[in-house]
N, C-alpha and C. Protein backbone atom coordinates (compact mmCIF):
# COMPACT_ATOMS: atom_id res chain seq x y z
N UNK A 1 73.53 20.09 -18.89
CA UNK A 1 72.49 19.66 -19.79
C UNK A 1 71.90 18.34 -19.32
N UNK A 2 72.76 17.42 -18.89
CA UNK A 2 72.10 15.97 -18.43
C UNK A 2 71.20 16.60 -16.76
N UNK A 3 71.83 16.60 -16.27
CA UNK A 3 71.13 17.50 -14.87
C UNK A 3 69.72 18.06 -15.28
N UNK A 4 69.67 18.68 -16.51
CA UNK A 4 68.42 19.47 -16.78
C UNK A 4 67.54 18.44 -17.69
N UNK A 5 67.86 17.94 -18.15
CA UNK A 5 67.16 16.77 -18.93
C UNK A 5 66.62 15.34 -17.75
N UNK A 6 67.48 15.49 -16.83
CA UNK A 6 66.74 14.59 -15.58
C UNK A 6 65.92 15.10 -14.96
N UNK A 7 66.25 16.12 -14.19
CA UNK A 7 65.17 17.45 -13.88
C UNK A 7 63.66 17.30 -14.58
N UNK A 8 63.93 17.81 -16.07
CA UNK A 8 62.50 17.89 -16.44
C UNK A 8 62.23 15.94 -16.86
N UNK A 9 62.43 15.06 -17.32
CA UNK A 9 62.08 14.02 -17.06
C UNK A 9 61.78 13.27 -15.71
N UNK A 10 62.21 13.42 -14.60
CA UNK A 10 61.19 13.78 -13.41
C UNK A 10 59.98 14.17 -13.04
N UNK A 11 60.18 15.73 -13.49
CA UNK A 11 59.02 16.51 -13.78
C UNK A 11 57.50 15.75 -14.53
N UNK A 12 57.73 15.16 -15.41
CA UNK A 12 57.14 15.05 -15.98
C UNK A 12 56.48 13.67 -15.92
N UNK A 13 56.93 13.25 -14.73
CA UNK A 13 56.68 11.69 -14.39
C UNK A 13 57.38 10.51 -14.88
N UNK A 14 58.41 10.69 -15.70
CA UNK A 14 58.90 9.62 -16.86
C UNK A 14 59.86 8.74 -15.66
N UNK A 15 60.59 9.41 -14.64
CA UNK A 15 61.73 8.92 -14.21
C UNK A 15 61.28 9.33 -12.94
N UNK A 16 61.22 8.07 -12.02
CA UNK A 16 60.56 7.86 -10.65
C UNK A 16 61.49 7.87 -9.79
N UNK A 17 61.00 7.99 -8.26
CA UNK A 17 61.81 7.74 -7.31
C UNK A 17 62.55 8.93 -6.38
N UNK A 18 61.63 9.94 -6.70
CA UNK A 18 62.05 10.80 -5.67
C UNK A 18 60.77 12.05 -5.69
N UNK A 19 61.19 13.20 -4.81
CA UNK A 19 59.99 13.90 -4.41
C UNK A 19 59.74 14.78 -5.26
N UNK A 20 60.87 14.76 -6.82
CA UNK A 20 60.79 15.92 -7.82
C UNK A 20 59.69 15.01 -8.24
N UNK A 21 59.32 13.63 -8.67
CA UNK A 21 58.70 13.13 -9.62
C UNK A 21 56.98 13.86 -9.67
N UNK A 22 57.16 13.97 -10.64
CA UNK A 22 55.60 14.29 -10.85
C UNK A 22 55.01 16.18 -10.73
N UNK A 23 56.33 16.97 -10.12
CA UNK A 23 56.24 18.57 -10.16
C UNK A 23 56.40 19.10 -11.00
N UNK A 24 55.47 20.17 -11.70
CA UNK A 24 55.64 20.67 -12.84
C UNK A 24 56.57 21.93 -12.48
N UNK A 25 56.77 22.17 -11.45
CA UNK A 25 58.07 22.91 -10.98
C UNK A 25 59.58 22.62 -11.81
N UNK A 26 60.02 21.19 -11.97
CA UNK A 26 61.04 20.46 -12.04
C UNK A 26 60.90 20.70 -13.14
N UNK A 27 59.48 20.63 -14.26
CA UNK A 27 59.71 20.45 -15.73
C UNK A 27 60.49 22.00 -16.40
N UNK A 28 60.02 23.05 -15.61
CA UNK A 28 60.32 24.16 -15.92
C UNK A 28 61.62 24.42 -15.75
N UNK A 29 62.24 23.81 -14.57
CA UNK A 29 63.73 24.47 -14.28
C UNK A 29 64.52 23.22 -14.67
N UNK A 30 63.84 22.15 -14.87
CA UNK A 30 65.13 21.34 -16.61
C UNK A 30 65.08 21.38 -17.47
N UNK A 31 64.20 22.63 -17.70
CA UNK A 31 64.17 23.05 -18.94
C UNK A 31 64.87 24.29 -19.52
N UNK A 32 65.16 25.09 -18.00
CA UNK A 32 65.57 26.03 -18.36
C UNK A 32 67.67 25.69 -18.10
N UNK A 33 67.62 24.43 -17.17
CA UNK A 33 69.43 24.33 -17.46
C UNK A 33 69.36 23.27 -18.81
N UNK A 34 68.75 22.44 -19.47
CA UNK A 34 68.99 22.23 -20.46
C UNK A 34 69.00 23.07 -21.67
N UNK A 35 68.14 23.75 -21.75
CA UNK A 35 68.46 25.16 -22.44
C UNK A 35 69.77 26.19 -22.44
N UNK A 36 70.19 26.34 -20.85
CA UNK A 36 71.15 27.38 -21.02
C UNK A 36 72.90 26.28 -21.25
N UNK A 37 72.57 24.84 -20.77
CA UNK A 37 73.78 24.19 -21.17
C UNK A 37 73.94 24.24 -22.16
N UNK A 38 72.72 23.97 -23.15
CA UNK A 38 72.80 23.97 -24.83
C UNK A 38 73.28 25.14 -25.05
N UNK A 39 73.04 26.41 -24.74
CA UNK A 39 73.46 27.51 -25.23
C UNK A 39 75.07 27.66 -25.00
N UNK A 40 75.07 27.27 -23.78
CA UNK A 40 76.93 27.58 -23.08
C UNK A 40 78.00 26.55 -24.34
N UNK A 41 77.56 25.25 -24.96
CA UNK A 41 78.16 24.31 -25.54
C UNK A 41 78.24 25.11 -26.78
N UNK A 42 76.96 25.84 -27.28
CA UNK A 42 76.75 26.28 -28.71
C UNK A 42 77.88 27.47 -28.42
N UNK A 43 78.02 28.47 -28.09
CA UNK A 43 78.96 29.53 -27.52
C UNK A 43 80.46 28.68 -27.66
N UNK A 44 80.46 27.53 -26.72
CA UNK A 44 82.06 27.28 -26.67
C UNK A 44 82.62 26.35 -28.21
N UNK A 45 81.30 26.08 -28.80
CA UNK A 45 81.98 25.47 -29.96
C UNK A 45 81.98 26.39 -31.36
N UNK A 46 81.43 27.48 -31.15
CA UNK A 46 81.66 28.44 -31.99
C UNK A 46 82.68 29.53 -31.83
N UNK A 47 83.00 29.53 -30.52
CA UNK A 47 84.21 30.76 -30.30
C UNK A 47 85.63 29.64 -30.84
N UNK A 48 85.82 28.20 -30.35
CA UNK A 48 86.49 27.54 -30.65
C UNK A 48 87.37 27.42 -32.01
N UNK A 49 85.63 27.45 -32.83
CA UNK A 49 85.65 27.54 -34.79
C UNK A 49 86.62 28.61 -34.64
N UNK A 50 86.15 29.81 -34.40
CA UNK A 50 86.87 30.88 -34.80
C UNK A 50 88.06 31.41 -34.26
N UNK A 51 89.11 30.98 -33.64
CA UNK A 51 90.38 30.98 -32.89
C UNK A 51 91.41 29.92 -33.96
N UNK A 52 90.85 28.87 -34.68
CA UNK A 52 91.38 28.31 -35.56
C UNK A 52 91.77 28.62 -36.81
């Protein structure tokens, strides 16, 4: 999720200093691992709930 949240803040110009900055390429694919981290966390803290 942090990986994908740097990714698309790159993307998007916010966070400088390399050759992602400024590709709307980057915004799309930190968007899509911040998305699927969120999902993997939501999954492991709900199978968790229910084992208890």
């Amino acid at each position: 999720m942090l990986l994908g949240g740097l990714f698309f803040l790159q993307g998007i110009g916010v966070v400088g200093g390399s050759t992602m900055t400024g590709e709307r390429l980057w915004v799309f694919i930190g968007l899509v691992m911040l998305l699927g981290g969120l999902a993997v966390l939501i999954t492991g803290v709900r199978g968790r709930d229910r084992r208890s």
